[in-house]
Protein backbone atom coordinates (compact mmCIF):
# COMPACT_ATOMS: atom_id res chain seq x y z
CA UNK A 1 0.00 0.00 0.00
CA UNK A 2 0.99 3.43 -0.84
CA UNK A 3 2.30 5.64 1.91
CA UNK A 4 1.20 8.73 0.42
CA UNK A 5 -0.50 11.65 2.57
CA UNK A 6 -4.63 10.68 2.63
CA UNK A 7 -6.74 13.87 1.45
CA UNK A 8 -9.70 12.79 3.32
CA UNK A 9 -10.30 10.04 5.59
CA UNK A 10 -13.55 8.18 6.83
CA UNK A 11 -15.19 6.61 9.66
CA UNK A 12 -18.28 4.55 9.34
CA UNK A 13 -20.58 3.79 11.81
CA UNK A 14 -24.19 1.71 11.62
CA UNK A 15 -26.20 4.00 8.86
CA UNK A 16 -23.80 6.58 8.14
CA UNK A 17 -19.76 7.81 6.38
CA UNK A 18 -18.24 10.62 7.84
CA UNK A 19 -15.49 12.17 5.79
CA UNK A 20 -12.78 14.51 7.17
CA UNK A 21 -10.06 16.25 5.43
CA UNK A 22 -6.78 15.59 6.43
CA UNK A 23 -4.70 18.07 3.44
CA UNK A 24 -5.27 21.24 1.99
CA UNK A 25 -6.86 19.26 -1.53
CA UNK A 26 -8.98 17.19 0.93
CA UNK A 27 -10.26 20.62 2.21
CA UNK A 28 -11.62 21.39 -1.29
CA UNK A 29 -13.57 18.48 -1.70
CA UNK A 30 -14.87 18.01 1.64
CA UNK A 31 -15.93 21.81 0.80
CA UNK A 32 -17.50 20.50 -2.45
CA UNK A 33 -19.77 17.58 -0.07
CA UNK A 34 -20.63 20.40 1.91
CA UNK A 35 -22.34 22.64 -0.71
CA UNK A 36 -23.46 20.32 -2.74
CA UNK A 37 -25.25 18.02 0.13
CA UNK A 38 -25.32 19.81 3.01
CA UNK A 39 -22.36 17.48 4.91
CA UNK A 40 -19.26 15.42 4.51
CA UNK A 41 -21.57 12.47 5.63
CA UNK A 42 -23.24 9.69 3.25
CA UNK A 43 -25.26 6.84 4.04
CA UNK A 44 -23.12 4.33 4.16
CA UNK A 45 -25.21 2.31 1.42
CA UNK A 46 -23.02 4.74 -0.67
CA UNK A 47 -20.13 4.82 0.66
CA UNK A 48 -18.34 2.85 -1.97
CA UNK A 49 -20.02 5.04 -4.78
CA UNK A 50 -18.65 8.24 -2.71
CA UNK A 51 -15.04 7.06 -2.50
CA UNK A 52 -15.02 5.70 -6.00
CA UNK A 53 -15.85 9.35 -7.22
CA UNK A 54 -13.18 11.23 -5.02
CA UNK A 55 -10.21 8.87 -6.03
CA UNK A 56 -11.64 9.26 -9.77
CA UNK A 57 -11.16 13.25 -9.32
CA UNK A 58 -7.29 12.23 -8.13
CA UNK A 59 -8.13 12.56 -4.00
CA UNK A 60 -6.66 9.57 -2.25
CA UNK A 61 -8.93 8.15 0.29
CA UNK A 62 -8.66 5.66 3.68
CA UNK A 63 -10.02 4.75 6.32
CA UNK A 64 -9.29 6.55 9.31
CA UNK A 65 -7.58 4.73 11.81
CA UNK A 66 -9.45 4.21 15.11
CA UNK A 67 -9.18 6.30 17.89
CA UNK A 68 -8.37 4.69 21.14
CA UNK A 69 -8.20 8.17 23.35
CA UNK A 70 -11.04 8.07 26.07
CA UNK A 71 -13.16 11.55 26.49
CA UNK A 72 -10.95 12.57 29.60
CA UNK A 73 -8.31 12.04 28.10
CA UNK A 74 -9.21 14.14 25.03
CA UNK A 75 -10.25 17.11 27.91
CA UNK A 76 -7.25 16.64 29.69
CA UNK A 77 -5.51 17.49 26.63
CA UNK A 78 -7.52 20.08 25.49
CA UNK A 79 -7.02 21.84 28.96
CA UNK A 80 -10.35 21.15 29.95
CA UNK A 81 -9.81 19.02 32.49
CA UNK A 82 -6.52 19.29 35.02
């Protein structure tokens, strides 16, 4: 597999995609989902049919890896919590 720099990743849950930009180019399309359909976020019926589009337009795609960082940790290092 290619170690190239993702332009958006995804995380799926039950029902639906969610896709983030991770690079300035990723920020354009995810820009593009946005306007166009009022999210980054697809059913995930077509989630395939999504991500075959963006790598056709040249974005490379992955799954985003999965985060392991509980919610006090995230505060703690946010500076929420101390």
């Amino acid at each position: 597999m290619s170690e190239e720099t993702a332009d958006l990743e995804y995380q799926r849950d039950e029902m639906f995609t969610i896709f983030y930009p991770t690079s300035d180019a990723g920020l354009v399309a995810w820009n593009q989902m946005r306007e166009q359909e009022g999210g980054a976020t697809v059913m995930t019926a077509h989630e395939i049919a999504v991500i075959n589009q963006l790598r056709a337009a040249g974005y490379i795609v992955r799954k985003s890896k999965p985060i392991d960082t509980s919610d006090d940790e995230l505060l703690e290092q946010l500076g929420v919590l101390s």
